[in-house]
C-alpha atoms as a PDB file:
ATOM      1  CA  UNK A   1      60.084 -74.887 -16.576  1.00  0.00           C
ATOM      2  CA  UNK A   2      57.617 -76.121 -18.746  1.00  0.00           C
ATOM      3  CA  UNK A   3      54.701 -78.564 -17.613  1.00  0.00           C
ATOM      4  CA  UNK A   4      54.499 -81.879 -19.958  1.00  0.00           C
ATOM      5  CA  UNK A   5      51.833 -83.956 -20.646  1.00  0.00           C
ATOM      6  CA  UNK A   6      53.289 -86.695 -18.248  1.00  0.00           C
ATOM      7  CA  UNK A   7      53.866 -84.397 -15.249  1.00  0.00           C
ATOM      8  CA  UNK A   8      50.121 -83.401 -15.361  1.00  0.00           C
ATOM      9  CA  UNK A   9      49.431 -86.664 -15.044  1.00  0.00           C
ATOM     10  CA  UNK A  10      51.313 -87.648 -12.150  1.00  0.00           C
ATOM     11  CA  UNK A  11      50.224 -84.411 -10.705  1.00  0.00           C
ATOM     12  CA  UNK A  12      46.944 -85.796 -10.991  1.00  0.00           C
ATOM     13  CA  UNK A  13      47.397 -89.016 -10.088  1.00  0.00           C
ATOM     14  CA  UNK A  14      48.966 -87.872  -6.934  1.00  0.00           C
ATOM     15  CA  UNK A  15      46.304 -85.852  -6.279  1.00  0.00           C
ATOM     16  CA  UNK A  16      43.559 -88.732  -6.767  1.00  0.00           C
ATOM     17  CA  UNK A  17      45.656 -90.873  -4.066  1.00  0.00           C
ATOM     18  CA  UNK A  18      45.407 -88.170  -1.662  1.00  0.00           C
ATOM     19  CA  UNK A  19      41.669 -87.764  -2.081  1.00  0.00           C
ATOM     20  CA  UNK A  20      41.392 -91.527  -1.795  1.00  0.00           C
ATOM     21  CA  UNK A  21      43.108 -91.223   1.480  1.00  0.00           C
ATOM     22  CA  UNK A  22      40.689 -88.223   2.749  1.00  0.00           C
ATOM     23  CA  UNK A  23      38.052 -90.252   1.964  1.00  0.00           C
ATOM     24  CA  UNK A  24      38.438 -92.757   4.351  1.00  0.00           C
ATOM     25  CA  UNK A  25      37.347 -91.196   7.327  1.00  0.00           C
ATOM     26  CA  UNK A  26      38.975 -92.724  11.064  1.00  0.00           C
ATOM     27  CA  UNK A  27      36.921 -94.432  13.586  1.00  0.00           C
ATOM     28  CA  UNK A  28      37.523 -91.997  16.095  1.00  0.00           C
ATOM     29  CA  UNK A  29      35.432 -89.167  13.657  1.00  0.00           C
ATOM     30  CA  UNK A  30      32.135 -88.920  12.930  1.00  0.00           C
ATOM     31  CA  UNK A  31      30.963 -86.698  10.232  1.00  0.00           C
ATOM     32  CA  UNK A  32      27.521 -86.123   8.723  1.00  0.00           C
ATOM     33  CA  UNK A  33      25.441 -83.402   5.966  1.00  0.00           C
ATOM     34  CA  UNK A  34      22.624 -84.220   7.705  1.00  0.00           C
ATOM     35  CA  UNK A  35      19.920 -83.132   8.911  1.00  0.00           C
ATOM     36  CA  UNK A  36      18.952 -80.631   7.335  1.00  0.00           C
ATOM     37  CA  UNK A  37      16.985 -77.558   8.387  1.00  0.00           C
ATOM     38  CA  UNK A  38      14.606 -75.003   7.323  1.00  0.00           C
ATOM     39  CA  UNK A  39      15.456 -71.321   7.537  1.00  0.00           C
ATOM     40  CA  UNK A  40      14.845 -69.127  10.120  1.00  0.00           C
ATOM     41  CA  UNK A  41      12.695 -65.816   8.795  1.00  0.00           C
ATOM     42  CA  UNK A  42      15.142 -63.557   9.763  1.00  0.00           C
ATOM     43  CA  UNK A  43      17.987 -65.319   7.372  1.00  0.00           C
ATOM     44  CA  UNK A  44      16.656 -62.709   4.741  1.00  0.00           C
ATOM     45  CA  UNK A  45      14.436 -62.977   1.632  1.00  0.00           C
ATOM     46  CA  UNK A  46      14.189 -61.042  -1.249  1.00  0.00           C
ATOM     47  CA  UNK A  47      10.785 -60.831  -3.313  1.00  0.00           C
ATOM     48  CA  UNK A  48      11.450 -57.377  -5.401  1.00  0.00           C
ATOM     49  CA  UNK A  49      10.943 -56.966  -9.172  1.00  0.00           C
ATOM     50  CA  UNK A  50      13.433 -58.314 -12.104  1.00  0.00           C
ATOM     51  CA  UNK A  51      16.239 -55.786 -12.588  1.00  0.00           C
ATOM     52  CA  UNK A  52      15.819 -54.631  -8.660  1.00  0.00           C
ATOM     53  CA  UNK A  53      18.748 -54.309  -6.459  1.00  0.00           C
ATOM     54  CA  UNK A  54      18.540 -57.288  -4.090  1.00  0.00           C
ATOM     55  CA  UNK A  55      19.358 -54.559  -1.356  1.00  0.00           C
ATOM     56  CA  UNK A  56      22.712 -56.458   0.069  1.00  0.00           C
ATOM     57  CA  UNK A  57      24.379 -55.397   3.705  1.00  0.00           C
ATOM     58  CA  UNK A  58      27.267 -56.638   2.727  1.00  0.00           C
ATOM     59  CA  UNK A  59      30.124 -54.062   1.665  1.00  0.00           C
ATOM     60  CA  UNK A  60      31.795 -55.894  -1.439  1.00  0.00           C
ATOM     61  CA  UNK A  61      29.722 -58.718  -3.378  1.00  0.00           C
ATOM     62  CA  UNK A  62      30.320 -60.952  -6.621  1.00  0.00           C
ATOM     63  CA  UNK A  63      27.519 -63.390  -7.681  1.00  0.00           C
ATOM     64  CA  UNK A  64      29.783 -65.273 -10.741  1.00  0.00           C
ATOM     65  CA  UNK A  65      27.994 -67.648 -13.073  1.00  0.00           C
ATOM     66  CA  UNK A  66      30.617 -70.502 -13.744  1.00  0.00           C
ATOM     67  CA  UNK A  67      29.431 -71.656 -16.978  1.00  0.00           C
ATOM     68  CA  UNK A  68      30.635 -68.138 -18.719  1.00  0.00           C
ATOM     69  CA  UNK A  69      32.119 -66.349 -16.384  1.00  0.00           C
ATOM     70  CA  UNK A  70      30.535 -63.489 -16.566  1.00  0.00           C
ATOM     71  CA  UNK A  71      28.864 -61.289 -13.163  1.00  0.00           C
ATOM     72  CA  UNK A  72      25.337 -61.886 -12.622  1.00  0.00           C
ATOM     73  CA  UNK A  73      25.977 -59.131  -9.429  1.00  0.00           C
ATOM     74  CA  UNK A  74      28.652 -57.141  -8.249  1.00  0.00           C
ATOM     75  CA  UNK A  75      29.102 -54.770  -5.949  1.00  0.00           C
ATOM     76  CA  UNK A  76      32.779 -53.258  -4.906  1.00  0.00           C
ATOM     77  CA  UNK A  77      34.462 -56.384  -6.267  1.00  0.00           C
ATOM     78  CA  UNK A  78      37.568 -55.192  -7.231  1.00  0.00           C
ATOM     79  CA  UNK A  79      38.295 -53.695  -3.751  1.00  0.00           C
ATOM     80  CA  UNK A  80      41.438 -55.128  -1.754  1.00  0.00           C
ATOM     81  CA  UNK A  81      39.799 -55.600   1.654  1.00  0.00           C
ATOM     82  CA  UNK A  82      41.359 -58.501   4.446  1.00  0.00           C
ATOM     83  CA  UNK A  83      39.452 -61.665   4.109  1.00  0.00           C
ATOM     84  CA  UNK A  84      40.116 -63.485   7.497  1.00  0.00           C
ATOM     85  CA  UNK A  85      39.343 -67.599   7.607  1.00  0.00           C
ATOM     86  CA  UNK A  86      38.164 -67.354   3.991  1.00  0.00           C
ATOM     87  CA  UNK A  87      42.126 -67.753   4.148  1.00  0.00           C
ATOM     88  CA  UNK A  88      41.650 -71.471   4.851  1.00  0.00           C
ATOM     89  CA  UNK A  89      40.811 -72.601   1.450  1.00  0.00           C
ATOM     90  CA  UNK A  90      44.016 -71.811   0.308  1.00  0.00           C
ATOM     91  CA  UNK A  91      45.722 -72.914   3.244  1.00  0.00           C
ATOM     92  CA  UNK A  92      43.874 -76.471   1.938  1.00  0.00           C
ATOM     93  CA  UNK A  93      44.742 -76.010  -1.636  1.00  0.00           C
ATOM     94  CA  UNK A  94      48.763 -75.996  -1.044  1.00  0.00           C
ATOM     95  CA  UNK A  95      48.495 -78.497   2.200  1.00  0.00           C
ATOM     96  CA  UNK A  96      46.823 -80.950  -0.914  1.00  0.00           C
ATOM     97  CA  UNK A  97      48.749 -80.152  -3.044  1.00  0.00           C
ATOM     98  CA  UNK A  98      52.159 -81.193  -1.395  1.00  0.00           C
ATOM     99  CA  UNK A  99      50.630 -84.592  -1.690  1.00  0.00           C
ATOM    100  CA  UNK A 100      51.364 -85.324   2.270  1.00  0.00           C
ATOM    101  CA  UNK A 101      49.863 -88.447   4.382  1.00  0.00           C
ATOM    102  CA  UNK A 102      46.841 -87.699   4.916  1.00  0.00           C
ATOM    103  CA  UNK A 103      46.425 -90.180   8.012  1.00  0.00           C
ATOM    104  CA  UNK A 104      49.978 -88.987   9.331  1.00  0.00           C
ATOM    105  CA  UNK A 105      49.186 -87.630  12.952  1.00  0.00           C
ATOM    106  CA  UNK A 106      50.067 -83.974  13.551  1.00  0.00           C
ATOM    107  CA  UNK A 107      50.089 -82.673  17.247  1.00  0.00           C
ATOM    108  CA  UNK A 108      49.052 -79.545  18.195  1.00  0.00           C
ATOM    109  CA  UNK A 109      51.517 -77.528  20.290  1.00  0.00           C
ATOM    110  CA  UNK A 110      51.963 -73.765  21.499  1.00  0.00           C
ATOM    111  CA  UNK A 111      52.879 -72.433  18.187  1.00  0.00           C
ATOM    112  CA  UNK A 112      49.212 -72.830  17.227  1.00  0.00           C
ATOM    113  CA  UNK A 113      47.743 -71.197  19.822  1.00  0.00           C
ATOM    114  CA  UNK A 114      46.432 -67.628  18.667  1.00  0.00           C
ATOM    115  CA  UNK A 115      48.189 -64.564  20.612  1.00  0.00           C
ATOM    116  CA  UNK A 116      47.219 -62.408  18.222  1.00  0.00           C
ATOM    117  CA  UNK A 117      43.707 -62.075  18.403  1.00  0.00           C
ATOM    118  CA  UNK A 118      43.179 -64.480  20.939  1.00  0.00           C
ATOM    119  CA  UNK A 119      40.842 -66.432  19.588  1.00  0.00           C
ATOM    120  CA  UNK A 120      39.042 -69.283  21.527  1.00  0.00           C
ATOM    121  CA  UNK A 121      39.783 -73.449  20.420  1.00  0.00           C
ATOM    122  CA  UNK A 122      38.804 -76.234  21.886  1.00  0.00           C
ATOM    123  CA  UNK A 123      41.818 -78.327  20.467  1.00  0.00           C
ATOM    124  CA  UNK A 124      43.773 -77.983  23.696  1.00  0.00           C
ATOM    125  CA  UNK A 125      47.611 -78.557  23.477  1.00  0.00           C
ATOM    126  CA  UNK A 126      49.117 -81.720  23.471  1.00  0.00           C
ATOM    127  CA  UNK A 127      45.781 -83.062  21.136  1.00  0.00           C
ATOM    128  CA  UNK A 128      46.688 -85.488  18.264  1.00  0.00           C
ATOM    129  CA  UNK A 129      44.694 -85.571  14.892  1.00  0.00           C
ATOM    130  CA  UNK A 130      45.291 -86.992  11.540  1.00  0.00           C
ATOM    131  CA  UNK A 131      45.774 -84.423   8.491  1.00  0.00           C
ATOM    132  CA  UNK A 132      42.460 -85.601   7.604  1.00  0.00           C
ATOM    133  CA  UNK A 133      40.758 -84.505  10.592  1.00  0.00           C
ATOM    134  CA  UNK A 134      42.987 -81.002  10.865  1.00  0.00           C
ATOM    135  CA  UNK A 135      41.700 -80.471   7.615  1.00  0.00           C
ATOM    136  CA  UNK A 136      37.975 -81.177   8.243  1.00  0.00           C
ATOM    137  CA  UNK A 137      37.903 -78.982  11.195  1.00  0.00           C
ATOM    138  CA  UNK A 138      39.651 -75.846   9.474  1.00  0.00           C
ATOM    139  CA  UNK A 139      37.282 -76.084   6.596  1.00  0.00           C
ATOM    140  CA  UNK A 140      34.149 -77.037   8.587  1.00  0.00           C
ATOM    141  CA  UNK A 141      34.216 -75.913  12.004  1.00  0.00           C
ATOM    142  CA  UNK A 142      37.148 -72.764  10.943  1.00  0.00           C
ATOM    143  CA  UNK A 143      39.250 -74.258  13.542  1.00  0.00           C
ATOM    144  CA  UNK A 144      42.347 -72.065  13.545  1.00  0.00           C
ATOM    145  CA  UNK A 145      44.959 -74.144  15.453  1.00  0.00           C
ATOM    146  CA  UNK A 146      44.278 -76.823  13.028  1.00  0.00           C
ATOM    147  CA  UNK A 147      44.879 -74.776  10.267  1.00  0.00           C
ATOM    148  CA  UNK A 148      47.565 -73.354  11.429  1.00  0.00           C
ATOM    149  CA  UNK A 149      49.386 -76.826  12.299  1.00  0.00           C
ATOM    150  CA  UNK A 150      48.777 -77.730   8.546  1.00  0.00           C
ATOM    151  CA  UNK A 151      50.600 -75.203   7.844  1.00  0.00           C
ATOM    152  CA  UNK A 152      53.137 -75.689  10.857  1.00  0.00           C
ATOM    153  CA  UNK A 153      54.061 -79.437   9.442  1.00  0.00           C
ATOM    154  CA  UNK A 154      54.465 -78.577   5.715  1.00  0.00           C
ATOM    155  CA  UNK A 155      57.981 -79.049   4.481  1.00  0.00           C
ATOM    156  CA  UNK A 156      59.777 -76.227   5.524  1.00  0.00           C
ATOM    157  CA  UNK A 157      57.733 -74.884   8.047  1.00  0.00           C
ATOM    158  CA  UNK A 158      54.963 -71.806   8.376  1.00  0.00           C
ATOM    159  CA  UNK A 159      57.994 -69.658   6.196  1.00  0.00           C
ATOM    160  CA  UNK A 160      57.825 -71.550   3.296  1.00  0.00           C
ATOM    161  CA  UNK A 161      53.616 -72.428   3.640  1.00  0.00           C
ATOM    162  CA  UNK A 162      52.930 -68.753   3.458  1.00  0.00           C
ATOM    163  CA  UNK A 163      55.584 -68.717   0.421  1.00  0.00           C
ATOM    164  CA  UNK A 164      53.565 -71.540  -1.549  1.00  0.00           C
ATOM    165  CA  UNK A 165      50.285 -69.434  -0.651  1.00  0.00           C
ATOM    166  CA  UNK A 166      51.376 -66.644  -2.583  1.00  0.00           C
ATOM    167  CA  UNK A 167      52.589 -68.339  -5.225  1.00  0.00           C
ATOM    168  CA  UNK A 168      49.619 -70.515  -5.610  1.00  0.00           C
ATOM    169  CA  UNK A 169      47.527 -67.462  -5.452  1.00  0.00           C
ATOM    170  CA  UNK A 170      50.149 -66.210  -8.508  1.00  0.00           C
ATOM    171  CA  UNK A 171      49.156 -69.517 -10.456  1.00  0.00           C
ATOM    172  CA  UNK A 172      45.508 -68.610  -9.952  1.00  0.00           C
ATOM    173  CA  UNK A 173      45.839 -65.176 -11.343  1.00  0.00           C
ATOM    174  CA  UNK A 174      44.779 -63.175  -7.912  1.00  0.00           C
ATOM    175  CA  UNK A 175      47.233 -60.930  -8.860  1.00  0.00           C
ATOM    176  CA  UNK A 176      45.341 -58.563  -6.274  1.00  0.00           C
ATOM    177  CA  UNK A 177      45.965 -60.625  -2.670  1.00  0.00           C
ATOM    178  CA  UNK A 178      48.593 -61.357  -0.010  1.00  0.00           C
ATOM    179  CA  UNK A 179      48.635 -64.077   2.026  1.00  0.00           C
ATOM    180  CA  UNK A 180      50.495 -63.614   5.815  1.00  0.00           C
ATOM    181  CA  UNK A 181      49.402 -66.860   7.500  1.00  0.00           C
ATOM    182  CA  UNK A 182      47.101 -69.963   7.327  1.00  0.00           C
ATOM    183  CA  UNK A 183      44.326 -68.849   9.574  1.00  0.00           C
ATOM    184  CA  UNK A 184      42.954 -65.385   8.709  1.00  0.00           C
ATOM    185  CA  UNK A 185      44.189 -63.821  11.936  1.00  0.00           C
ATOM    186  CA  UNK A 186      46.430 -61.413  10.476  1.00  0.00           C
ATOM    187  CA  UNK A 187      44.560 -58.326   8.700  1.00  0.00           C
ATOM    188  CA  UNK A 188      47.345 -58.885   5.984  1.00  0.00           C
ATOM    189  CA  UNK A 189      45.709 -61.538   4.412  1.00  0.00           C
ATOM    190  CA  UNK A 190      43.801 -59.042   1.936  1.00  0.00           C
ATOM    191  CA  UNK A 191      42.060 -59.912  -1.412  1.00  0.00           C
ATOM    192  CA  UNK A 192      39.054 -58.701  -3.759  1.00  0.00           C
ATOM    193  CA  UNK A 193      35.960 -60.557  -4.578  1.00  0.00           C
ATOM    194  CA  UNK A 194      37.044 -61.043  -8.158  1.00  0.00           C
ATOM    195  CA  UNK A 195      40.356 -62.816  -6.993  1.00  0.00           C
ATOM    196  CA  UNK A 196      38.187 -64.928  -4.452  1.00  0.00           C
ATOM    197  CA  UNK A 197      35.991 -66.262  -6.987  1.00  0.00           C
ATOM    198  CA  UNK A 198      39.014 -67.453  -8.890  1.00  0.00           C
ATOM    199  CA  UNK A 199      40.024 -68.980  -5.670  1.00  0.00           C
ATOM    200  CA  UNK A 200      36.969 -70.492  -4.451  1.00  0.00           C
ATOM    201  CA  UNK A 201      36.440 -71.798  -8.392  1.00  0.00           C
ATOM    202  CA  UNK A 202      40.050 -73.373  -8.282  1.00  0.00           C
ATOM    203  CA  UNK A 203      39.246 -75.006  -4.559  1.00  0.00           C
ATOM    204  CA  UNK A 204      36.207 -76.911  -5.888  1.00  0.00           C
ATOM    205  CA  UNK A 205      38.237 -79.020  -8.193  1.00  0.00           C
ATOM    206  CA  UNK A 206      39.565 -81.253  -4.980  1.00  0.00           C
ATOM    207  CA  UNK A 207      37.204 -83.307  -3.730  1.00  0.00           C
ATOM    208  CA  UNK A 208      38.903 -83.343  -0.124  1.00  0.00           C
ATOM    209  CA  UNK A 209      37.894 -79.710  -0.145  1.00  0.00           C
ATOM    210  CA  UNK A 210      34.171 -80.057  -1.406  1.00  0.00           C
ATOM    211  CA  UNK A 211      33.670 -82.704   1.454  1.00  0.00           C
ATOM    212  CA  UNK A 212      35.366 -80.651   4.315  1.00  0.00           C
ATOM    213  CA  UNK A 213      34.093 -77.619   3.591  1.00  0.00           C
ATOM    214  CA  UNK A 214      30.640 -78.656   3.255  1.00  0.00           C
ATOM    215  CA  UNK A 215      30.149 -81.447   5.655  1.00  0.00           C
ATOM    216  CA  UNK A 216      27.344 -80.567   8.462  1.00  0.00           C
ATOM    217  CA  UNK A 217      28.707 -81.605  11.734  1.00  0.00           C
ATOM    218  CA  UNK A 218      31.285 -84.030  13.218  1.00  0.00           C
ATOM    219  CA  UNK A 219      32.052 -85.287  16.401  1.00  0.00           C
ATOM    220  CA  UNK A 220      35.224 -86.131  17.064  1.00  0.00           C
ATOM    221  CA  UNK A 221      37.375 -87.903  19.626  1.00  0.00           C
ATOM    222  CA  UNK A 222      40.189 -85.366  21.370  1.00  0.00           C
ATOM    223  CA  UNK A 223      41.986 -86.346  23.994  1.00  0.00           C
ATOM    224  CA  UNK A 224      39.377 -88.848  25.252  1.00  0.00           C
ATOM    225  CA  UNK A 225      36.952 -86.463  25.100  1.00  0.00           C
ATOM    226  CA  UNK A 226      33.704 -86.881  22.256  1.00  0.00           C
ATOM    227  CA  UNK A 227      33.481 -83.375  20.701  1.00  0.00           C
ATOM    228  CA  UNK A 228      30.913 -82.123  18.551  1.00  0.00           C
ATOM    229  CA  UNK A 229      31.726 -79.340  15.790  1.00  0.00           C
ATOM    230  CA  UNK A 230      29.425 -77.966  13.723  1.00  0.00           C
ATOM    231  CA  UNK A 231      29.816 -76.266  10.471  1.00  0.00           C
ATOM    232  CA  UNK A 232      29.805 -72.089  10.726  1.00  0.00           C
ATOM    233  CA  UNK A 233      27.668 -72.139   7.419  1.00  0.00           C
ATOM    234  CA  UNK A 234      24.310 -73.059   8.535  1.00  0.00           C
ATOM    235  CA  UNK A 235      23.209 -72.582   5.065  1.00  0.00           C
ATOM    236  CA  UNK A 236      24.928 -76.496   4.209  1.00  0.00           C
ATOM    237  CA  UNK A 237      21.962 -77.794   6.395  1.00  0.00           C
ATOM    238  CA  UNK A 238      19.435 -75.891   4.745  1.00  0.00           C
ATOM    239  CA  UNK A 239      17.050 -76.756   1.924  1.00  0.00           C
ATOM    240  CA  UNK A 240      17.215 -75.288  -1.191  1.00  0.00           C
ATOM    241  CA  UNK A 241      20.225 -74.786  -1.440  1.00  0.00           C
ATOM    242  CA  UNK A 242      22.730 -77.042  -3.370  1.00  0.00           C
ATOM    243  CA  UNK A 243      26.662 -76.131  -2.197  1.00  0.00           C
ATOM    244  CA  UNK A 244      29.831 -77.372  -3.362  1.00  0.00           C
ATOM    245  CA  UNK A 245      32.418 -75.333  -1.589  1.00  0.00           C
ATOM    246  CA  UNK A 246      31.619 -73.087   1.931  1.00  0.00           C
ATOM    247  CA  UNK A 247      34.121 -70.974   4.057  1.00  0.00           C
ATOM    248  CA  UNK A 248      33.112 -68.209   6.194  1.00  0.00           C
ATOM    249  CA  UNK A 249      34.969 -65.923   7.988  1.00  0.00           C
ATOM    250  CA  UNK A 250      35.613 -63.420  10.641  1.00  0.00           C
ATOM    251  CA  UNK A 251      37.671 -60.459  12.064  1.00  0.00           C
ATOM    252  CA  UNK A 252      36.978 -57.466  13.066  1.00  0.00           C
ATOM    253  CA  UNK A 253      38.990 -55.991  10.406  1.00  0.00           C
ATOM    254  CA  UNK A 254      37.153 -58.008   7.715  1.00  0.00           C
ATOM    255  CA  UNK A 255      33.870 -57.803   9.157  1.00  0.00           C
ATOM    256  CA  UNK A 256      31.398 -61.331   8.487  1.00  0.00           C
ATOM    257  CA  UNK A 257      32.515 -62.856   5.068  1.00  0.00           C
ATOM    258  CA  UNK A 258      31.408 -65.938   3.538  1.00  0.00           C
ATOM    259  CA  UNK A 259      31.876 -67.828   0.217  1.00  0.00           C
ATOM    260  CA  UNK A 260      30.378 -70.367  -1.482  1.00  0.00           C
ATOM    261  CA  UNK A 261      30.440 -72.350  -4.943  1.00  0.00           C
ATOM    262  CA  UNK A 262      26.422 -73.065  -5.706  1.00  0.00           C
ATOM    263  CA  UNK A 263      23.565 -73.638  -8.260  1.00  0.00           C
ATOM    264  CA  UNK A 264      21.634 -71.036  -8.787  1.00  0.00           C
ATOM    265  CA  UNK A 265      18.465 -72.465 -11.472  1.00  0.00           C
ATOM    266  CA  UNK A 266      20.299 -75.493 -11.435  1.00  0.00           C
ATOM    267  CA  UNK A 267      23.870 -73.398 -12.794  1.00  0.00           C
ATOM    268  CA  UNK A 268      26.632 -73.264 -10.775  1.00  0.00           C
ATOM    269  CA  UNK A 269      27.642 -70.153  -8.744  1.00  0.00           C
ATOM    270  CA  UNK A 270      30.305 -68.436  -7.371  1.00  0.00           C
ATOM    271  CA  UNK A 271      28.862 -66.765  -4.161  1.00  0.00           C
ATOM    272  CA  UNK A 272      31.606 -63.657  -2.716  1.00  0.00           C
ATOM    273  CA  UNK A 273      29.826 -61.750   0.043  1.00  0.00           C
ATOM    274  CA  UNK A 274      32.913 -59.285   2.243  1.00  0.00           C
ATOM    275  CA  UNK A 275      32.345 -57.290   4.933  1.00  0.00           C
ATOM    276  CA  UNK A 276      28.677 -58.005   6.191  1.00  0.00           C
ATOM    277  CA  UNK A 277      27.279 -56.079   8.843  1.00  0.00           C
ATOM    278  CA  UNK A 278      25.242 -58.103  11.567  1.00  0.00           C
ATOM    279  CA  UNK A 279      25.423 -61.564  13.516  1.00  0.00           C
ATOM    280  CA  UNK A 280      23.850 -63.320  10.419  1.00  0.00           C
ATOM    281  CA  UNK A 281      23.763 -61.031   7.324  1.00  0.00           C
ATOM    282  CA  UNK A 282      26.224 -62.668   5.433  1.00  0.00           C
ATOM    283  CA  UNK A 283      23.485 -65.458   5.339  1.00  0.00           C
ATOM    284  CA  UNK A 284      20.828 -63.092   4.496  1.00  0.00           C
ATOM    285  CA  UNK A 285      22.764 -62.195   1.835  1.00  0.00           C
ATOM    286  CA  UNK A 286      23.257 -65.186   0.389  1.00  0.00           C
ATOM    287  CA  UNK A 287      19.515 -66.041   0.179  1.00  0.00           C
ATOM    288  CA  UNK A 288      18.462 -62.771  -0.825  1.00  0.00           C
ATOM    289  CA  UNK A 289      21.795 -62.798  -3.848  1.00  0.00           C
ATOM    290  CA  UNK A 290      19.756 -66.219  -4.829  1.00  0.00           C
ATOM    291  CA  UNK A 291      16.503 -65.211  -4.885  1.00  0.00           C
ATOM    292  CA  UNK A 292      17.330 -62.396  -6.664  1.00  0.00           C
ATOM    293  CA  UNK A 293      19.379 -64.181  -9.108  1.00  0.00           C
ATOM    294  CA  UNK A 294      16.438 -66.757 -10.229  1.00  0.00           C
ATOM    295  CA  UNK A 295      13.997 -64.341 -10.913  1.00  0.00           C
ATOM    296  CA  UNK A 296      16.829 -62.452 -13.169  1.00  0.00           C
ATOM    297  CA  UNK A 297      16.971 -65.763 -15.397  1.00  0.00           C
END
């Protein structure tokens, strides 16, 4: 079916209510980008000559300039490799994209509760949020009950989520990945950097998305209980750094992964970093990718 004119701009307008909605954040949540903080030493730096590798720990790489779409650095980008929570930014693209309430209140319940991996959450069963918060705390804090109850209360179910998520990832030309679930959990979910940089381009275009994933820290009411949740990219509090989109991610199948949309010299980036081996690398990387990118220029 073709798309005319007129549908593109309902889409949009659709679209613009929803973020209008995100945007008004409930009493019971407190959110911040600040403060901000200076780097440790041991995030990573990279001081080597122009042309140099910038030496990165991380087993697949893209560093994408935006503006022509051409690799500044790649290293094993074409490589299908799982890609655990960076699954949430799609999981936020079709949730958005249904154009559902955002201050509707979803409940979490035992179907969200990880017994595959058996991953820790401190959204206990029974607790209440509104699609805005679910959304803030899968993009921010990775939360993967949350994500998987925006996927849970899409029309249709986690069946016909997962559907959407492959056929979104279709529309975006990541002809290269398979999408299993909402959270990452399952291995299954496998991509390449080259199809993640078309997804983490595509993902900064909502503004619900840019503000999630990028948003500091938030405490938030659950249950009667204040919790604080920070975001798992402590590279949104740093200075120097100027970031648009952020997901990391984590299994042990994927190793540490992170991605980012940033300016780089004042251009903006598509960060891809897979696979990185330490606590903190994947941040290392990132700063020493940078560094390395504005001497190159």
């Amino acid at each position: 079916m073709k798309t005319t004119s007129k549908t593109l701009a309902a889409q949009n307008a659709a679209r613009d209510k929803v973020v209008s909605a995100t945007a008004k954040k409930p009493s019971r949540l407190i959110a911040s980008k600040k403060p901000r903080d200076n780097p440790p030493s041991h995030w990573g730096e990279w001081n080597g000559p122009v042309g140099s590798n910038p030496g990165l720990h991380s087993h697949a790489a893209l560093l994408l300039d935006m503006q022509n779409g051409e690799a500044v650095y790649q290293k094993n980008a074409t490589q299908v490799v799982p890609i655990a929570s960076i699954t949430k930014l799609m999981t936020a693209m079709v949730m958005l994209d249904a154009n559902l309430p955002m201050q509707e209140e979803l409940v979490i319940t035992d179907d969200d509760v990880d017994t595959l991996k058996g991953s820790r959450s401190r959204l206990s069963v029974g607790a209440r949020l509104t699609r805005q918060e679910t959304l803030l705390l899968a993009l921010m804090s990775s939360e993967n009950r949350a994500a998987h109850a925006l996927g849970r209360n899409y029309p249709g179910g986690i069946p016909a989520f997962v559907a959407a998520m492959n056929r979104k990832a279709q529309e975006l030309g990541m002809t290269n990945s398979r999408f299993l679930d909402p959270t990452g959990l399952n291995s299954g979910n496998v991509s390449t950097a080259r199809d993640l940089a078309k997804m983490v381009a595509a993902s900064y275009k909502y503004p619900a998305i840019r503000e999630a994933s990028t948003t500091s820290d938030a405490r938030m009411d659950v249950r009667g209980r204040m919790l604080e949740y920070r975001n798992t990219n402590p590279l949104v509090r740093t200075d120097g750094w100027e970031i648009g989109v952020s997901k990391t991610g984590y299994i042990r199948e994927a190793g540490k992964c992170l991605v980012m949309q940033a300016k780089v010299n004042n251009r903006p980036m598509l960060f891809v970093l897979l696979d990185s081996e330490g606590s903190m690398t994947r941040v290392g990387d990132a700063n020493r990718l940078k560094k390395w990118a504005e001497v190159q220029s």
